[in-house]
PDB file of N, CA and C in Angstrom:
ATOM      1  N   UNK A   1     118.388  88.538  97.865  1.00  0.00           N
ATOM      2  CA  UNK A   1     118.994  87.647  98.838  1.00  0.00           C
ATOM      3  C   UNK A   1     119.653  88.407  99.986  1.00  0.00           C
ATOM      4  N   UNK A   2     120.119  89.659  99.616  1.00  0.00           N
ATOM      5  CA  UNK A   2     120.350  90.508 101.031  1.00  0.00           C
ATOM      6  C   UNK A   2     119.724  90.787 102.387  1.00  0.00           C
ATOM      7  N   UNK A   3     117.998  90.165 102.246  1.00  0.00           N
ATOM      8  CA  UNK A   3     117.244  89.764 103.410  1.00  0.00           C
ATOM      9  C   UNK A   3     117.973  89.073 104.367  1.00  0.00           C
ATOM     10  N   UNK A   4     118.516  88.062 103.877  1.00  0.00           N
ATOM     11  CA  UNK A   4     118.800  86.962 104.722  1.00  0.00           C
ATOM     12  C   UNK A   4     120.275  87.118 105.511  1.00  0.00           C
ATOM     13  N   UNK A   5     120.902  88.649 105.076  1.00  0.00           N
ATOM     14  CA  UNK A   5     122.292  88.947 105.903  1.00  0.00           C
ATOM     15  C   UNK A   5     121.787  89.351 107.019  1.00  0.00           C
ATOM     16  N   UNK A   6     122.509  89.333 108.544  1.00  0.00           N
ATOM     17  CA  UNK A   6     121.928  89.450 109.701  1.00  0.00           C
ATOM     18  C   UNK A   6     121.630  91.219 109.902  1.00  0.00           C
ATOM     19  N   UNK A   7     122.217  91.715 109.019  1.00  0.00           N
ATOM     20  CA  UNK A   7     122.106  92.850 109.630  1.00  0.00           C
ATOM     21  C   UNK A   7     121.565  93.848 108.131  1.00  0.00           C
ATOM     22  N   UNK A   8     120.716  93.679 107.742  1.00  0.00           N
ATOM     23  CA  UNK A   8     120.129  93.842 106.958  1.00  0.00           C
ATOM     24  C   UNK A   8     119.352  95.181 107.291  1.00  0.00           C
ATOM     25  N   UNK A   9     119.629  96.597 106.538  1.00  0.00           N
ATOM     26  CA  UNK A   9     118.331  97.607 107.061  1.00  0.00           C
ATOM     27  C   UNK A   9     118.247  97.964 108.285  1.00  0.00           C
ATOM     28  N   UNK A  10     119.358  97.105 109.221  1.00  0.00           N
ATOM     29  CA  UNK A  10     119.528  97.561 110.593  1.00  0.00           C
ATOM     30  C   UNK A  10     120.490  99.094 110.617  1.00  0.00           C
ATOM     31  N   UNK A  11     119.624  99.769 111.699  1.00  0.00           N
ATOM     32  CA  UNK A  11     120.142 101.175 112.297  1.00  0.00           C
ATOM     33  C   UNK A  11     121.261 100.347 113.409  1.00  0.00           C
ATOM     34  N   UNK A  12     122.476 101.624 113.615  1.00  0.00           N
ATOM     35  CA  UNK A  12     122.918 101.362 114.126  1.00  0.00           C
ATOM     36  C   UNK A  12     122.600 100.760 116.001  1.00  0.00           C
ATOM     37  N   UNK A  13     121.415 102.084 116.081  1.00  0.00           N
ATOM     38  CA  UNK A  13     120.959 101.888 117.270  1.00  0.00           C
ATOM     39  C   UNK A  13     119.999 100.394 117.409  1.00  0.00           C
ATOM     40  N   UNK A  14     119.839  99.809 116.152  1.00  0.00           N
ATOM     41  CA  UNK A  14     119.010  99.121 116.852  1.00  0.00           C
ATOM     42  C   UNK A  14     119.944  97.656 116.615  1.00  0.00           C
ATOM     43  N   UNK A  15     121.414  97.852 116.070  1.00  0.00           N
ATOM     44  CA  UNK A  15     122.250  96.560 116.183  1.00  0.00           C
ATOM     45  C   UNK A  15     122.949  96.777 117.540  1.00  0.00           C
ATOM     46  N   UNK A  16     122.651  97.844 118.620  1.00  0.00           N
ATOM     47  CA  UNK A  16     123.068  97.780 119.665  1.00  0.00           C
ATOM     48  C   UNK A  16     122.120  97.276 120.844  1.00  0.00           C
ATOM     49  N   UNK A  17     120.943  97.240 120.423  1.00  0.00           N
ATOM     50  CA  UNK A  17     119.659  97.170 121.533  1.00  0.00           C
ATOM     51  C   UNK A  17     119.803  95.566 121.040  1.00  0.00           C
ATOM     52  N   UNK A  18     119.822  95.079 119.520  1.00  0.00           N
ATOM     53  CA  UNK A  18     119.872  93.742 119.889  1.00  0.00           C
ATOM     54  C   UNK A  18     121.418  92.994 120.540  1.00  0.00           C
ATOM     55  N   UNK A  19     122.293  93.752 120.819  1.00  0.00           N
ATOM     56  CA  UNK A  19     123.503  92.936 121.082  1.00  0.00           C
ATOM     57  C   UNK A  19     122.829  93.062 122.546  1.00  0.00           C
ATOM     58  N   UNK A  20     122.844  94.234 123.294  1.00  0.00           N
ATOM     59  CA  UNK A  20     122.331  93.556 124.993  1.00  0.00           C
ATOM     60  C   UNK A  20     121.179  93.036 125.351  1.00  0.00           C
ATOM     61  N   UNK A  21     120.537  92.920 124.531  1.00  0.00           N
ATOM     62  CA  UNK A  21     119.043  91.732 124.672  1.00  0.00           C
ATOM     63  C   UNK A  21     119.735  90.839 124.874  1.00  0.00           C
ATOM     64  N   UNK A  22     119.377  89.802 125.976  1.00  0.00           N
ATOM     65  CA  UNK A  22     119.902  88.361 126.689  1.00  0.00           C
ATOM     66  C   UNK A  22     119.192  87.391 125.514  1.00  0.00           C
ATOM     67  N   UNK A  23     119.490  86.178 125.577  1.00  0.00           N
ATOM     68  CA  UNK A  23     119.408  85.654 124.746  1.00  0.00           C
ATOM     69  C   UNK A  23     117.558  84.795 125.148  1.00  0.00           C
ATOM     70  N   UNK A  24     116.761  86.162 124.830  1.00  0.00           N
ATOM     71  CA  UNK A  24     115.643  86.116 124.967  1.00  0.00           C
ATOM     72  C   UNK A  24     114.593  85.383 123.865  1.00  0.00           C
ATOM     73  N   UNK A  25     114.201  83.827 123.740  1.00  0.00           N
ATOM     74  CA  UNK A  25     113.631  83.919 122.590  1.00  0.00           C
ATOM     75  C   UNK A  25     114.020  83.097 121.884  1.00  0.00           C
ATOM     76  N   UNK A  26     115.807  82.832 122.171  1.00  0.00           N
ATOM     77  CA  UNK A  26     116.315  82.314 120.778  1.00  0.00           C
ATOM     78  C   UNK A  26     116.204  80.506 121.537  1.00  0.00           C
ATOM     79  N   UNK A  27     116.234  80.091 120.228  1.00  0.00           N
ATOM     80  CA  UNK A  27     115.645  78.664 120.172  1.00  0.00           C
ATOM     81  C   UNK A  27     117.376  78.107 120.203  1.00  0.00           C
ATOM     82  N   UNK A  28     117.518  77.155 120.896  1.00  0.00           N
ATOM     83  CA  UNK A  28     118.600  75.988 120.437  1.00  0.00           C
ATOM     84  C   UNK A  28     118.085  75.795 119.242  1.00  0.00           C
ATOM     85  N   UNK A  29     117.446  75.314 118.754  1.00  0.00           N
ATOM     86  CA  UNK A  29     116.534  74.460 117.476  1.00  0.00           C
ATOM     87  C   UNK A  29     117.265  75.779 116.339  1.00  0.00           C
ATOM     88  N   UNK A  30     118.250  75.356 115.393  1.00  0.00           N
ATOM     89  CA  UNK A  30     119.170  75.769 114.370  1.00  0.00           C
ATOM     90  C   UNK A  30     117.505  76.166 113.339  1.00  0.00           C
ATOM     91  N   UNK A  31     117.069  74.913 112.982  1.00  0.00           N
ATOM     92  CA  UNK A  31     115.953  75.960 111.915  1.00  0.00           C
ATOM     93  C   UNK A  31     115.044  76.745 112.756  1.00  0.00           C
ATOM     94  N   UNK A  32     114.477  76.766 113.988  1.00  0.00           N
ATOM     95  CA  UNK A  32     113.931  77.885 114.695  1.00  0.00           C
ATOM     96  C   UNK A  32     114.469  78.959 114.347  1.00  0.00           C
ATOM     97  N   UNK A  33     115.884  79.198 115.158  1.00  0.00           N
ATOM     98  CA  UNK A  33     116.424  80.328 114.752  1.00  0.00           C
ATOM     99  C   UNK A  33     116.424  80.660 114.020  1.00  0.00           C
ATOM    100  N   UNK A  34     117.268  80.381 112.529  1.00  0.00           N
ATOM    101  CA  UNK A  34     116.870  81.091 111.099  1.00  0.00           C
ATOM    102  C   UNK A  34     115.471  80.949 110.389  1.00  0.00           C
ATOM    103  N   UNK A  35     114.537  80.419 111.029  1.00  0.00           N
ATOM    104  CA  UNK A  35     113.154  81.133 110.354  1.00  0.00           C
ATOM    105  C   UNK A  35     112.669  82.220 111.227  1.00  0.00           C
ATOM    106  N   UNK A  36     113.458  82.567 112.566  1.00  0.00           N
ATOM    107  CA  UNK A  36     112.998  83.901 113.360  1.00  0.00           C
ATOM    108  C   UNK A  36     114.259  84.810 112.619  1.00  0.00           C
ATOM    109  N   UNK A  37     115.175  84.561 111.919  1.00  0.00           N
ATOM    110  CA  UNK A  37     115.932  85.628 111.524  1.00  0.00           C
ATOM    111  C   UNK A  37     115.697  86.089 110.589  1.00  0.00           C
ATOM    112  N   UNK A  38     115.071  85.519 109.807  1.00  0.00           N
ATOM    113  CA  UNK A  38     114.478  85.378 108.454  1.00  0.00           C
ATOM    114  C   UNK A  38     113.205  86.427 108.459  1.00  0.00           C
ATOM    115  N   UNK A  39     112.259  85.521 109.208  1.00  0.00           N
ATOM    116  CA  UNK A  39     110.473  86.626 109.324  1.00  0.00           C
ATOM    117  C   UNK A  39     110.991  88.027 109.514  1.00  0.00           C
ATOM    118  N   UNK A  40     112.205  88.108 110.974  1.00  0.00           N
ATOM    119  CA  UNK A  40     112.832  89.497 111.374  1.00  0.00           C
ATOM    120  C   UNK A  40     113.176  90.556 110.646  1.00  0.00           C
ATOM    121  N   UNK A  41     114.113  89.604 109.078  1.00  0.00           N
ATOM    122  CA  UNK A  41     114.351  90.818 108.138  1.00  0.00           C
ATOM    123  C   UNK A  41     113.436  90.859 107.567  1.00  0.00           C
ATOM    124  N   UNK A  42     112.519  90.066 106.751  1.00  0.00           N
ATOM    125  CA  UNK A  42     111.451  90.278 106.126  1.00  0.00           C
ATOM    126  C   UNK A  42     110.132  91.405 106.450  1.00  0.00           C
ATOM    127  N   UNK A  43     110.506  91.541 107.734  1.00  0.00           N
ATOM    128  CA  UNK A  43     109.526  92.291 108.877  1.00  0.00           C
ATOM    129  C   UNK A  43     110.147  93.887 108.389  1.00  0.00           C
ATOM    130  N   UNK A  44     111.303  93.764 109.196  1.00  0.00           N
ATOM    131  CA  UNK A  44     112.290  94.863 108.725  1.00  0.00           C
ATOM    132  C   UNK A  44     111.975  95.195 107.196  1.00  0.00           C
ATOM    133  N   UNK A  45     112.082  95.040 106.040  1.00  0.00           N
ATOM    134  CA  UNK A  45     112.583  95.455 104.828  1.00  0.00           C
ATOM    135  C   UNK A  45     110.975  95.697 104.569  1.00  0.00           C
ATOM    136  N   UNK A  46     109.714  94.803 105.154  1.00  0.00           N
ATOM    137  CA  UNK A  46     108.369  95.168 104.590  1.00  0.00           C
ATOM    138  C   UNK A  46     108.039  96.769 105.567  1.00  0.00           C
ATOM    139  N   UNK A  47     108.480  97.250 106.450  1.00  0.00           N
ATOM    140  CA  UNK A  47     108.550  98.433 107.130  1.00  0.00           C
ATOM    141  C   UNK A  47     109.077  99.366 106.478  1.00  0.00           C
ATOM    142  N   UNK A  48     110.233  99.117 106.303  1.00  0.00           N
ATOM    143  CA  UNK A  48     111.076  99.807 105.777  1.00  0.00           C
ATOM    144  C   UNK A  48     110.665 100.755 104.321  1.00  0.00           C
ATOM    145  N   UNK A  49     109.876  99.478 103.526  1.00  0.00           N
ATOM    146  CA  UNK A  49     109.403 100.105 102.208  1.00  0.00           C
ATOM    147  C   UNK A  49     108.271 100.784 102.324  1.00  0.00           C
ATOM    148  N   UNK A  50     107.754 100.289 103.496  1.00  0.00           N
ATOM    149  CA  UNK A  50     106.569 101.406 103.669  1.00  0.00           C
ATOM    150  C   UNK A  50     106.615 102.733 103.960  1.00  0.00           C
ATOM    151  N   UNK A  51     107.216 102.767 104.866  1.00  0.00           N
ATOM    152  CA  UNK A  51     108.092 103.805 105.264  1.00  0.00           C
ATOM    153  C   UNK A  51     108.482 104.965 103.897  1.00  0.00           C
ATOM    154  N   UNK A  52     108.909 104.271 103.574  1.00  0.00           N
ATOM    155  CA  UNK A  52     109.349 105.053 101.752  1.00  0.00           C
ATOM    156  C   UNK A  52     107.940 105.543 101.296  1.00  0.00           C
ATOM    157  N   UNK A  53     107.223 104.542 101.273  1.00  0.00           N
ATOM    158  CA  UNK A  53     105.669 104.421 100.017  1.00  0.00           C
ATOM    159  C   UNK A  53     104.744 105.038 100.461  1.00  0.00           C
ATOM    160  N   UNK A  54     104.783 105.507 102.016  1.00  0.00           N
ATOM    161  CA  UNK A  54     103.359 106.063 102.174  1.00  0.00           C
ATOM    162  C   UNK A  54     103.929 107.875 101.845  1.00  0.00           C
ATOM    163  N   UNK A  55     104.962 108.661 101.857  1.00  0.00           N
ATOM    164  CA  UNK A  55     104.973 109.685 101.878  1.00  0.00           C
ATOM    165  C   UNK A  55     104.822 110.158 100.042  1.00  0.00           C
ATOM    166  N   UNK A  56     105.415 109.216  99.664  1.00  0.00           N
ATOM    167  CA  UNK A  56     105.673 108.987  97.849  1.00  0.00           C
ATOM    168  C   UNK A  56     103.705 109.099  97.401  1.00  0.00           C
ATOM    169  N   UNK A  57     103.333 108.641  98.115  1.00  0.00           N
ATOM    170  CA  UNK A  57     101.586 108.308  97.734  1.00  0.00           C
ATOM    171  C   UNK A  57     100.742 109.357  98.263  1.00  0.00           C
ATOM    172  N   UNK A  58     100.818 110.087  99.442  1.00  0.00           N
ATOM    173  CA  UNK A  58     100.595 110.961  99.754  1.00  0.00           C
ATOM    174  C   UNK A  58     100.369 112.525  99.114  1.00  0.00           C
ATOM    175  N   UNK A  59     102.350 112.686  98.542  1.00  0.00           N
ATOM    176  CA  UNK A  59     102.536 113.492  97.762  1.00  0.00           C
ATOM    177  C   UNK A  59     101.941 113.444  96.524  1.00  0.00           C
ATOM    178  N   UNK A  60     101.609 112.118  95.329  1.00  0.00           N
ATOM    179  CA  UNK A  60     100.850 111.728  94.499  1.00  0.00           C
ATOM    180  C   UNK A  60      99.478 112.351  94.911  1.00  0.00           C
ATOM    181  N   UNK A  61      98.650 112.033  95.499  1.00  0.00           N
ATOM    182  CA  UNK A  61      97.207 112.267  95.939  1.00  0.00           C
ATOM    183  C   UNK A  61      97.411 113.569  95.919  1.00  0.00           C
ATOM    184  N   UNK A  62      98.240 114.500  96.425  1.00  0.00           N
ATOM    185  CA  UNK A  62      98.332 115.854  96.688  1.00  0.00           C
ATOM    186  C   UNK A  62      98.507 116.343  95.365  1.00  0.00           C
ATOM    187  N   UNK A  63      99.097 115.822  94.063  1.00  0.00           N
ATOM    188  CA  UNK A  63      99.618 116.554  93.048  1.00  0.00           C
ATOM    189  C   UNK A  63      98.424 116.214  92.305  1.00  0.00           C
ATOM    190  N   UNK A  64      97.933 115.358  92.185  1.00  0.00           N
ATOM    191  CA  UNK A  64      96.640 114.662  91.354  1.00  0.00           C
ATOM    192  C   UNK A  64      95.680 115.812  91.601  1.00  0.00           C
ATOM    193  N   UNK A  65      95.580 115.958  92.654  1.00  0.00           N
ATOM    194  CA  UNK A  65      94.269 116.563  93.520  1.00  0.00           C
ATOM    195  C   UNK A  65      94.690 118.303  92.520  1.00  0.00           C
ATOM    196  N   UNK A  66      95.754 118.959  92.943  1.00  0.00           N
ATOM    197  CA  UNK A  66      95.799 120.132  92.639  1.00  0.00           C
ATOM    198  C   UNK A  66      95.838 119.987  90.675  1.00  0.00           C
ATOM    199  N   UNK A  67      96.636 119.239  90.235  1.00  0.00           N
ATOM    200  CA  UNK A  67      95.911 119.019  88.809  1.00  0.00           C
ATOM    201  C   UNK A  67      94.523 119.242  88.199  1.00  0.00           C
ATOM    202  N   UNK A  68      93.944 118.577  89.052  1.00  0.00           N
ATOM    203  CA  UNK A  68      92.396 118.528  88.275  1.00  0.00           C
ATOM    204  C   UNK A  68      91.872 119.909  89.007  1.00  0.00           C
ATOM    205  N   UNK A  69      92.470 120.850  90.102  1.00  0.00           N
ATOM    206  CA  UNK A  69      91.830 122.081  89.859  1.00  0.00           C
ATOM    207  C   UNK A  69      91.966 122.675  89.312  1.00  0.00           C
ATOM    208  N   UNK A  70      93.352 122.593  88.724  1.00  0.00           N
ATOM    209  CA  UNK A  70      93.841 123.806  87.846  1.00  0.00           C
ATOM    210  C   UNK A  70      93.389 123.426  85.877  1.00  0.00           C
ATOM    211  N   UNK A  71      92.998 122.360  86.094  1.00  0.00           N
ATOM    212  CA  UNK A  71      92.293 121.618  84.952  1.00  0.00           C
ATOM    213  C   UNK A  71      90.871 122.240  84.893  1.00  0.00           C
ATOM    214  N   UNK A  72      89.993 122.416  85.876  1.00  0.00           N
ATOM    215  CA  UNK A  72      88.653 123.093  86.163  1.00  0.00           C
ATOM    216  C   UNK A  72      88.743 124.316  86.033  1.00  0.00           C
ATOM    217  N   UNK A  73      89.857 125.098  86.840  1.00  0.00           N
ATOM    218  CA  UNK A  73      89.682 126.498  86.705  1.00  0.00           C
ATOM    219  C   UNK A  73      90.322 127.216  85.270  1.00  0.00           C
ATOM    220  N   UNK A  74      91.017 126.154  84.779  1.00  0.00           N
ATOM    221  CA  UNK A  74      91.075 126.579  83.061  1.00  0.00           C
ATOM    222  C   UNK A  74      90.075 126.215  82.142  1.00  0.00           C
ATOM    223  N   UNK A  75      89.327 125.086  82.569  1.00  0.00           N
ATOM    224  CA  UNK A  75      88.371 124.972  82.022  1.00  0.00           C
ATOM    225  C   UNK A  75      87.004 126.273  82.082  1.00  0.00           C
ATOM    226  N   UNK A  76      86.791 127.085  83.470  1.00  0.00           N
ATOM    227  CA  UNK A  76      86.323 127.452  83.637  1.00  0.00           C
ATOM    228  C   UNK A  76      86.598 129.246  82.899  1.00  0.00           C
ATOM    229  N   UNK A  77      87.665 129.156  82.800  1.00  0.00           N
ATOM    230  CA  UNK A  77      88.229 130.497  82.191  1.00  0.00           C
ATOM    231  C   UNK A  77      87.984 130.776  80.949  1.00  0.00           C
ATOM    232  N   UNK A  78      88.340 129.459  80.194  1.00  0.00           N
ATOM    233  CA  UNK A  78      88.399 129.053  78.704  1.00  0.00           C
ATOM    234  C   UNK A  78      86.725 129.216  78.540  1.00  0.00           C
ATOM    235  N   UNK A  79      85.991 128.599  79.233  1.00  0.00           N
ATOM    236  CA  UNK A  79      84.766 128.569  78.656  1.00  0.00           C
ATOM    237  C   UNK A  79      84.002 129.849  78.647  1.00  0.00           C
ATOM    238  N   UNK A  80      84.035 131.011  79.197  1.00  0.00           N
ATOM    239  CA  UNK A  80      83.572 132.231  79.161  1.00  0.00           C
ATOM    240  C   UNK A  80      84.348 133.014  77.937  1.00  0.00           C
ATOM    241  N   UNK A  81      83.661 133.353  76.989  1.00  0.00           N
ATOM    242  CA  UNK A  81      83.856 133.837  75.496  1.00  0.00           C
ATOM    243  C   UNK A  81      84.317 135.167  75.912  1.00  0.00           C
ATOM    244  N   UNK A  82      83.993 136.244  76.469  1.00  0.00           N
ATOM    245  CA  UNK A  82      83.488 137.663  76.542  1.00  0.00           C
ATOM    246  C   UNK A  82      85.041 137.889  77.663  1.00  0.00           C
ATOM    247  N   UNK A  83      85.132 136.979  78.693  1.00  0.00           N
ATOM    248  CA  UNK A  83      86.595 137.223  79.379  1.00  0.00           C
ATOM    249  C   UNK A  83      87.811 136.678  78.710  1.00  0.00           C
ATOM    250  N   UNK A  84      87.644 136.244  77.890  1.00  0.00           N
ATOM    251  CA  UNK A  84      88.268 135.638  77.202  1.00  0.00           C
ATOM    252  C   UNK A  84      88.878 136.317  75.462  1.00  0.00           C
ATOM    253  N   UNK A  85      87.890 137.384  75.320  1.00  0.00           N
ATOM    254  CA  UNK A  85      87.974 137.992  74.384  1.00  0.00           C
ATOM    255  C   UNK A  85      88.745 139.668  74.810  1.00  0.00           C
ATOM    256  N   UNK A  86      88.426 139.899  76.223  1.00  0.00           N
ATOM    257  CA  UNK A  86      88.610 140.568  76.953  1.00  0.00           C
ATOM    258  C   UNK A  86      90.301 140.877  77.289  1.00  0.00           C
ATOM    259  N   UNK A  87      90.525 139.809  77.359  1.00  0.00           N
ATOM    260  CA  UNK A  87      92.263 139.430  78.108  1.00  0.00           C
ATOM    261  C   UNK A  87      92.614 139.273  76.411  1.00  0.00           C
ATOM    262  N   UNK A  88      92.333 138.336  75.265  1.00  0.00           N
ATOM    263  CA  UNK A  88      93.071 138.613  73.942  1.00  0.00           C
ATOM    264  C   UNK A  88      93.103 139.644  73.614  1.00  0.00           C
ATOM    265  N   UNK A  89      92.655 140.747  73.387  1.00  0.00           N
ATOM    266  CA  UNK A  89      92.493 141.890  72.942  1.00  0.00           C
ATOM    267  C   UNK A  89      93.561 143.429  73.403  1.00  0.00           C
TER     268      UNK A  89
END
């Protein structure tokens, strides 16, 4: 329910860019307004998490990726008998 506080996820800079915006937009019409304040945070907080999720997924793909080489190149180590007998010894 914290969506729906006006200042929700807002930077400071950008609760200042909306205070001198003229009153561009805004509806007399009481439910106009709060379904544009509403979409606004919803807009905001679906950014916001992205923001978070794409670097989190990124780093995933990156750790996955180096896993399965180091999964191959042990596989590849392990499977040669003679280097392997080589390094135990």
């Amino acid at each position: 329910m914290r969506y729906l506080h006006n200042d929700f996820g807002l930077t400071e800079k950008e609760k200042e860019k909306d205070k001198k915006k003229p009153n561009e937009g805004k509806s007399k019409d009481p439910l106009i307004y709060e379904l544009r304040k509403r979409i606004d945070s919803y807009h905001r907080l679906v950014v916001r998490n992205l923001r978070d999720l794409v670097p989190k997924q990124i780093f995933n793909f990156l750790i996955i990726k180096c896993l399965k080489e180091l999964e191959f190149e042990a596989f590849q180590f392990t499977s040669d008998v003679n280097k392997l007998k080589d390094l135990l010894n």
